[in-house]
Protein backbone atom coordinates (compact mmCIF):
# COMPACT_ATOMS: atom_id res chain seq x y z
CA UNK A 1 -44.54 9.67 26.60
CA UNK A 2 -45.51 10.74 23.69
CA UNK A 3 -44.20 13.68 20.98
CA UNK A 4 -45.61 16.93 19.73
CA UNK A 5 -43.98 19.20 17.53
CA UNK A 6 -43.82 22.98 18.34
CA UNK A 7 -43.42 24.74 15.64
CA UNK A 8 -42.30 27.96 17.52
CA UNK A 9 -39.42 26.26 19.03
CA UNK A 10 -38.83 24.42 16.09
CA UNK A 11 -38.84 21.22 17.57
CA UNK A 12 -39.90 17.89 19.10
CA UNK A 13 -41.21 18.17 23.17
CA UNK A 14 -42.03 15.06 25.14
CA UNK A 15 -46.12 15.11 26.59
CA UNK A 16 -47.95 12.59 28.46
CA UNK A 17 -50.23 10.47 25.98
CA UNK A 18 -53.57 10.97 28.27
CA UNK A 19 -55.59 8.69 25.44
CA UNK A 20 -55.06 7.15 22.48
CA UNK A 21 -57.96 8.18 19.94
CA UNK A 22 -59.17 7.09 16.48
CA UNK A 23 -61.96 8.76 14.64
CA UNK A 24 -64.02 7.70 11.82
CA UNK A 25 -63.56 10.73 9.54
CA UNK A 26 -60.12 9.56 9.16
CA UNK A 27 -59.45 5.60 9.73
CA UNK A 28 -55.73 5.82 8.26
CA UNK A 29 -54.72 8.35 11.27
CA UNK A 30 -54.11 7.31 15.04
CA UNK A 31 -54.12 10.69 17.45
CA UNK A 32 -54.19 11.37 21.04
CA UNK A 33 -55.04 13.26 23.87
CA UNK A 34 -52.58 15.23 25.75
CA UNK A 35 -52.21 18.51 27.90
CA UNK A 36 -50.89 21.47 25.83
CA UNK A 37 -46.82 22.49 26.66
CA UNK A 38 -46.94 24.73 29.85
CA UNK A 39 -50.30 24.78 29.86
CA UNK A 40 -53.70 23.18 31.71
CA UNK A 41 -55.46 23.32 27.94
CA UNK A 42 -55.79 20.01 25.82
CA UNK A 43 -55.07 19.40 22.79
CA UNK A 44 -55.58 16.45 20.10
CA UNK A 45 -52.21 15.52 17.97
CA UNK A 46 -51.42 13.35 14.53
CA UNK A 47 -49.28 10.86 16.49
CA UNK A 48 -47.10 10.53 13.30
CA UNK A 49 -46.51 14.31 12.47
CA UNK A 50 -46.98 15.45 15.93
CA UNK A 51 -48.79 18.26 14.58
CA UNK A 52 -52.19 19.42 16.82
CA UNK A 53 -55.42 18.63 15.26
CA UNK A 54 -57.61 21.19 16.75
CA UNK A 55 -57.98 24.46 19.03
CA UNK A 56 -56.98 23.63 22.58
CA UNK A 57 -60.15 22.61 24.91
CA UNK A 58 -60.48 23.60 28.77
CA UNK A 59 -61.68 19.96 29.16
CA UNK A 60 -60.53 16.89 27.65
CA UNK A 61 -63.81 15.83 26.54
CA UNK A 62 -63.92 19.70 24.55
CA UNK A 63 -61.02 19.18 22.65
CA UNK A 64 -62.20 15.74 21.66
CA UNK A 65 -65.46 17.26 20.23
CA UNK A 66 -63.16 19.92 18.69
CA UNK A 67 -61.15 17.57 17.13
CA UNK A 68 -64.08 15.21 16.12
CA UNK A 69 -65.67 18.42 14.31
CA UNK A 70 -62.48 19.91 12.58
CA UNK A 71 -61.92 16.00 11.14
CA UNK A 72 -65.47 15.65 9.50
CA UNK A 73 -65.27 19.08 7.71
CA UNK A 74 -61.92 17.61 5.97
CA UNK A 75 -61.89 14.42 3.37
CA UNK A 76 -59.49 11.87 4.15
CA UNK A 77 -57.68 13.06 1.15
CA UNK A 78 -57.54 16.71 2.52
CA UNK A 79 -56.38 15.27 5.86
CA UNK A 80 -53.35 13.79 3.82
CA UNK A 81 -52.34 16.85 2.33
CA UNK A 82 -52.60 18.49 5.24
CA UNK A 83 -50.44 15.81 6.81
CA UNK A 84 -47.80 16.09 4.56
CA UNK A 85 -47.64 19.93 4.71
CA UNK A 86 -47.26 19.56 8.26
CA UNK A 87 -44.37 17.49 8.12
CA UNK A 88 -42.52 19.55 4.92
CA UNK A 89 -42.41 22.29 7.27
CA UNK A 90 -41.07 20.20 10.14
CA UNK A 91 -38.39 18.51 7.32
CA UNK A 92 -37.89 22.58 6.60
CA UNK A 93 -37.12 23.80 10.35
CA UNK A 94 -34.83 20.87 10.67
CA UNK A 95 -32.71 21.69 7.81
CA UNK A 96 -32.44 25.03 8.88
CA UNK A 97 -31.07 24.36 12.34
């Protein structure tokens, strides 16, 4: 099992890793493949923040595509930032539990 974070429960929810994915737009970043919460949609997730990647796909193969299109219009450095703004905010919710 793997974790995503929700940020509208403000916090971390167990989902079944479907596939492990790298992509080339961002080589320092592992991610995966997993249905959304309470949902048949899928979603790609940062397996270190937990945060999704992309707009949920009906099909896993669409929200691999989705996620392979959002991470080329980023730089790697964006991606960081973006990375660490995602898990300031989780840091945030935490400390206001």
């Amino acid at each position: 099992m793997s974790m995503v974070y929700s940020q509208a429960e403000k916090k971390w929810t167990k989902v079944k890793n479907l596939k492990n994915l790298l992509f080339w737009q961002q080589p320092d970043y592992q991610f995966f493949l997993h249905r959304c919460i309470d949902s048949s949609y899928f979603a790609v997730t940062e397996k270190t923040t937990g945060c999704a990647v992309t707009f949920i796909g009906d099909t896993a193969k669409e929200a691999i595509i989705r996620a392979d299109i959002a991470l080329a219009s980023v730089t790697p450095e964006q991606f960081k930032v973006k990375v660490n703004e995602a898990f300031a905010r989780q840091c945030n919710d935490i400390n206001q539990l």
